[in-house]
C-alpha atoms as a PDB file:
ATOM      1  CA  UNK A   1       7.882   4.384  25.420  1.00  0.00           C
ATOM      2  CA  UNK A   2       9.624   4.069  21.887  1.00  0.00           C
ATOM      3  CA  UNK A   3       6.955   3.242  19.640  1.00  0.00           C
ATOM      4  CA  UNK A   4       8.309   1.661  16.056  1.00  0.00           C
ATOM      5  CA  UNK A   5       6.711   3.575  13.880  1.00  0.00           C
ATOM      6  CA  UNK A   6       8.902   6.266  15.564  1.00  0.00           C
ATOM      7  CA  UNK A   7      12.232   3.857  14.728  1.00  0.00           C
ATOM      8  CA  UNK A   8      14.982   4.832  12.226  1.00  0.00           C
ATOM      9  CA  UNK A   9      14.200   4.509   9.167  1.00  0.00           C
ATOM     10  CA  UNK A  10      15.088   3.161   5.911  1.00  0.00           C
ATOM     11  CA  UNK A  11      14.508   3.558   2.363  1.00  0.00           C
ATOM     12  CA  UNK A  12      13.445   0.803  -0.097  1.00  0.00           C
ATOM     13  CA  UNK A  13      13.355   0.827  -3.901  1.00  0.00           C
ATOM     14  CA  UNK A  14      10.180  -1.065  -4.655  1.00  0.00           C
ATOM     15  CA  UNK A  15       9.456  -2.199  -8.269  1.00  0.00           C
ATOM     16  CA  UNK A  16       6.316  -3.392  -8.639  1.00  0.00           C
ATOM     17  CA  UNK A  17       2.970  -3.200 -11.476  1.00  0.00           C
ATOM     18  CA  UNK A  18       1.598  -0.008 -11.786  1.00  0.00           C
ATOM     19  CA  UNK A  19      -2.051  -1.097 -10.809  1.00  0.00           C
ATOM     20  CA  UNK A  20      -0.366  -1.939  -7.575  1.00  0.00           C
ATOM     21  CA  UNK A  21       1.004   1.265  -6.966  1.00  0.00           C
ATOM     22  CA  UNK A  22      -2.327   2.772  -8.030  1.00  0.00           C
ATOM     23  CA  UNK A  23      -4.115   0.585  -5.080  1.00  0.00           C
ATOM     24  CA  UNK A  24      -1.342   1.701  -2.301  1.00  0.00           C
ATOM     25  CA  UNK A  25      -2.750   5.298  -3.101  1.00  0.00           C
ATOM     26  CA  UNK A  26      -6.608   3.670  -2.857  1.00  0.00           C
ATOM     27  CA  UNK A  27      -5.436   2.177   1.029  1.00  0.00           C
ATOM     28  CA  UNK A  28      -4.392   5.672   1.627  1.00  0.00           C
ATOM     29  CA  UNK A  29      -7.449   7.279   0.445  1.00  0.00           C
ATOM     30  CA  UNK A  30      -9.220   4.380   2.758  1.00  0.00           C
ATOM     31  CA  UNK A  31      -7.211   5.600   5.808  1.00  0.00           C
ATOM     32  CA  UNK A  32      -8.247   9.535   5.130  1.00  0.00           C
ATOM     33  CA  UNK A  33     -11.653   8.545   4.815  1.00  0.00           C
ATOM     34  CA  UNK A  34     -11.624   7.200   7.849  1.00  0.00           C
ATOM     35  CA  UNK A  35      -9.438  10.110   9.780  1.00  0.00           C
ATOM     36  CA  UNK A  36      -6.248   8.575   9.268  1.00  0.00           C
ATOM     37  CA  UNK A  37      -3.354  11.373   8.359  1.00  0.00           C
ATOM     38  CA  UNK A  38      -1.183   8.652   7.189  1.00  0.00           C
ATOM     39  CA  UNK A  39       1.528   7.816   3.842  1.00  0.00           C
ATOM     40  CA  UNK A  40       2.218   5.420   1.641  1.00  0.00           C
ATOM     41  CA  UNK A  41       4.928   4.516   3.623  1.00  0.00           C
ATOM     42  CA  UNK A  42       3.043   3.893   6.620  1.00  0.00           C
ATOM     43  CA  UNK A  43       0.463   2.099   4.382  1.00  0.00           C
ATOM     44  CA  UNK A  44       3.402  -0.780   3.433  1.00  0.00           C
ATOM     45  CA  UNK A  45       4.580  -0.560   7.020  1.00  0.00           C
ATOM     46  CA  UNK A  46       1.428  -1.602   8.861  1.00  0.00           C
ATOM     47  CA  UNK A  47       0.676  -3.790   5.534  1.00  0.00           C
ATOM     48  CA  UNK A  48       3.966  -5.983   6.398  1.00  0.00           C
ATOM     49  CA  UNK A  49       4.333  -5.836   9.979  1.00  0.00           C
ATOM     50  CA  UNK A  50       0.297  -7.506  10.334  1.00  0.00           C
ATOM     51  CA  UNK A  51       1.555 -10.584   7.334  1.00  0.00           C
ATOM     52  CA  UNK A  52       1.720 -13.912   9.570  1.00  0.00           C
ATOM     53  CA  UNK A  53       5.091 -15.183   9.521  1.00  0.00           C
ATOM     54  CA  UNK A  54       4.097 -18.510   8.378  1.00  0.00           C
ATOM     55  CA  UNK A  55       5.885 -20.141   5.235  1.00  0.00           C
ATOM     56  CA  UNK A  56       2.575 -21.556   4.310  1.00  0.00           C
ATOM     57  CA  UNK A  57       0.749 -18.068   4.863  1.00  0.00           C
ATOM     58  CA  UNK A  58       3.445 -16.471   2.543  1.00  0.00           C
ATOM     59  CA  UNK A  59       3.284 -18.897   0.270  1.00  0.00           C
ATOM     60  CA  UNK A  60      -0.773 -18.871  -0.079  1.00  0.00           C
ATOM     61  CA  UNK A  61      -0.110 -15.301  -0.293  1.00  0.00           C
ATOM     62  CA  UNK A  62       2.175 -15.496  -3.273  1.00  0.00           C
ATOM     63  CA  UNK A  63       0.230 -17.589  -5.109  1.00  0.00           C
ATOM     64  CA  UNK A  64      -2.948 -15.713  -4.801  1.00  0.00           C
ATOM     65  CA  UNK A  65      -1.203 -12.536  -5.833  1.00  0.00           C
ATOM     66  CA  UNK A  66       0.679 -14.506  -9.083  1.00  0.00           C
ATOM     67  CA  UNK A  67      -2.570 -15.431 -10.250  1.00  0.00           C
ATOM     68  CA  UNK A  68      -4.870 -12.468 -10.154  1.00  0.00           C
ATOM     69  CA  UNK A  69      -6.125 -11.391 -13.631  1.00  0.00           C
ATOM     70  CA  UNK A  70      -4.244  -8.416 -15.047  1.00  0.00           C
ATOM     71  CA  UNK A  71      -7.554  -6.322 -14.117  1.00  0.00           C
ATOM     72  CA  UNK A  72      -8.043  -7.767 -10.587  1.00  0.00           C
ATOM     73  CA  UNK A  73      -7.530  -4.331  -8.996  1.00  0.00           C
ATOM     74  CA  UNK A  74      -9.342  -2.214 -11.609  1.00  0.00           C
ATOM     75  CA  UNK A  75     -12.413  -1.024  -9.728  1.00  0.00           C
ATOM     76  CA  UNK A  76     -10.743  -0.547  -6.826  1.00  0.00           C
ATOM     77  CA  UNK A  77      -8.240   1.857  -8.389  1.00  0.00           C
ATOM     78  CA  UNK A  78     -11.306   4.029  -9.496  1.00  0.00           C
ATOM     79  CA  UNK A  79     -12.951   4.888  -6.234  1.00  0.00           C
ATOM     80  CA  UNK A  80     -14.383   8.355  -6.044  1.00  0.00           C
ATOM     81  CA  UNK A  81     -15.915   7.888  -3.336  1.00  0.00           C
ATOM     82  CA  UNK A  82     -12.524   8.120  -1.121  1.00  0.00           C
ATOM     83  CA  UNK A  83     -11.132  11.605  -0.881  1.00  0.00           C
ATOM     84  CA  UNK A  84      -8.290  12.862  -2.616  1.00  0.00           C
ATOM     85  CA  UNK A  85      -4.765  13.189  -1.254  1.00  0.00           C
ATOM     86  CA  UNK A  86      -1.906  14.549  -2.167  1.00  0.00           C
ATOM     87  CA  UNK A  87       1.568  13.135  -0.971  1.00  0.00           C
ATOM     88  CA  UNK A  88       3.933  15.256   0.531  1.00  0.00           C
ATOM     89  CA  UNK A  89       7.240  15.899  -1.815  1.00  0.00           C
ATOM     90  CA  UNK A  90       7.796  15.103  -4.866  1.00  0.00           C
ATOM     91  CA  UNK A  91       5.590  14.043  -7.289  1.00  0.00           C
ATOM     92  CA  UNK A  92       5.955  11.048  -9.205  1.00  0.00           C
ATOM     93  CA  UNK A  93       6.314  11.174 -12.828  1.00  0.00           C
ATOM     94  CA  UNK A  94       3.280   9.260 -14.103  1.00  0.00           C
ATOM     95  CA  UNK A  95       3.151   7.069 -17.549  1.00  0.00           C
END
């Protein structure tokens, strides 16, 4: 059986605030803590293919994201209690 995490792939140029980028690499902490060997590409994967195709879902979902504070994800970003990771490949040029 073909699973689709196993599909061919493609790559996507996402621009998006950095406090959001810094949370993808908290959900991937999440899934080590919990066993998971997983990426951030996997992360946004499983993140998308679980949204509800519902226009009023999406656009709840919009909303809510448009009007969290600019420090909404702050103490989330700082977790030490997940484990470190480190991403396979290159490594991003941080600000």
């Amino acid at each position: 059986m073909e699973l689709l995490w196993q599909r061919p792939r493609r790559k996507t140029l996402v621009d998006w605030p950095e406090d959001v980028d810094k949370r993808l690499e908290v959900l991937v902490r999440a899934a080590a803590a919990a066993g998971e060997q997983t990426s951030r590409s996997q992360i946004l994967a499983a993140l998308v293919t679980a949204a509800e195709v519902r226009p009023t879902f999406m656009a709840e979902l919009l909303h809510t994201y448009r009007q969290m504070p600019a420090d909404a994800l702050e103490e989330d970003n700082r977790r030490e209690d997940l484990p470190p990771v480190r991403s396979p490949g290159r490594t991003r040029n941080r600000k």
